[in-house]
Protein backbone atom coordinates (compact mmCIF):
# COMPACT_ATOMS: atom_id res chain seq x y z
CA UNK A 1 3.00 -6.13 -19.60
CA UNK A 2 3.45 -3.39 -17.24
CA UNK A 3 3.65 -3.68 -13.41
CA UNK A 4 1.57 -1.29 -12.48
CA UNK A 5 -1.24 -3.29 -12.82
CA UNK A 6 -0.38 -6.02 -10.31
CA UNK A 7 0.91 -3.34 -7.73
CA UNK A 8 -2.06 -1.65 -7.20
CA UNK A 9 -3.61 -5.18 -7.04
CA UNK A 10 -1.47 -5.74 -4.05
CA UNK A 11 -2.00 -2.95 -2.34
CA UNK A 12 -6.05 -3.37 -2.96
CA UNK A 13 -5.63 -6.93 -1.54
CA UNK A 14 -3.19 -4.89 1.88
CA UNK A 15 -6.27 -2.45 2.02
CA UNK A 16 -8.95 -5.30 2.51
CA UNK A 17 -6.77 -6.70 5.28
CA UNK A 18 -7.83 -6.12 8.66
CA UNK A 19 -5.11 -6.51 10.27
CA UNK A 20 -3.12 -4.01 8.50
CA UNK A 21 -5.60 -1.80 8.42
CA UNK A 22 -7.89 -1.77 11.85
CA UNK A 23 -6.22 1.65 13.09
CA UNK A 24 -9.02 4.03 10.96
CA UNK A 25 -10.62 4.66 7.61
CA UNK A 26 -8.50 4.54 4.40
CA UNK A 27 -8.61 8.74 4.57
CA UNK A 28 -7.17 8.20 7.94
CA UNK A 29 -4.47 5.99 7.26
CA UNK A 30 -3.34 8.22 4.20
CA UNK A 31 -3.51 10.95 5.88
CA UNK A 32 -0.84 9.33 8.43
CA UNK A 33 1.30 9.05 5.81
CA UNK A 34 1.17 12.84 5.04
CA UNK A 35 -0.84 12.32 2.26
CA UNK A 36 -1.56 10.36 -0.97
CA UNK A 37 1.59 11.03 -2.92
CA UNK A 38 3.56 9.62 0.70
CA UNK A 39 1.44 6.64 1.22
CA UNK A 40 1.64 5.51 -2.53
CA UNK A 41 5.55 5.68 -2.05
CA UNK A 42 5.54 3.73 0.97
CA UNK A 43 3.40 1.17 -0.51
CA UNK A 44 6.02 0.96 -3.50
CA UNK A 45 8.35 0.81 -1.21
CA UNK A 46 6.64 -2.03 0.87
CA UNK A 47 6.22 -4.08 -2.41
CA UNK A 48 9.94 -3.53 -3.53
CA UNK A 49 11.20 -4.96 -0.13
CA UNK A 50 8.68 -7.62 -0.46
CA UNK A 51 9.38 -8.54 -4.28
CA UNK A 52 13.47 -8.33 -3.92
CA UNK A 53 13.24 -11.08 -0.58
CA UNK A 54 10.92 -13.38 -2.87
């Protein structure tokens, strides 16, 4: 089974969380990031920190 499944479940679940994610519209907060390709990273990122202290 591959992961990539679950990760984008995650980060659906982050997106639906106000309080991660009062600050402006999803465009808004990926555009913070510098874009799509930056804000997917960080989200991996995120979940690999996340996963590795579980």
């Amino acid at each position: 089974m591959s992961r990539a499944a679950p990760n984008y479940h995650i980060c659906q679940e982050c997106r639906r969380d106000p309080l991660l994610f009062s600050p402006g519209t999803p465009m808004e907060i990926i555009e913070s990031f510098g874009g799509k390709e930056q804000y997917l990273h960080a989200i991996k990122e995120l979940e690999e920190h996340l996963y590795r202290a579980a």
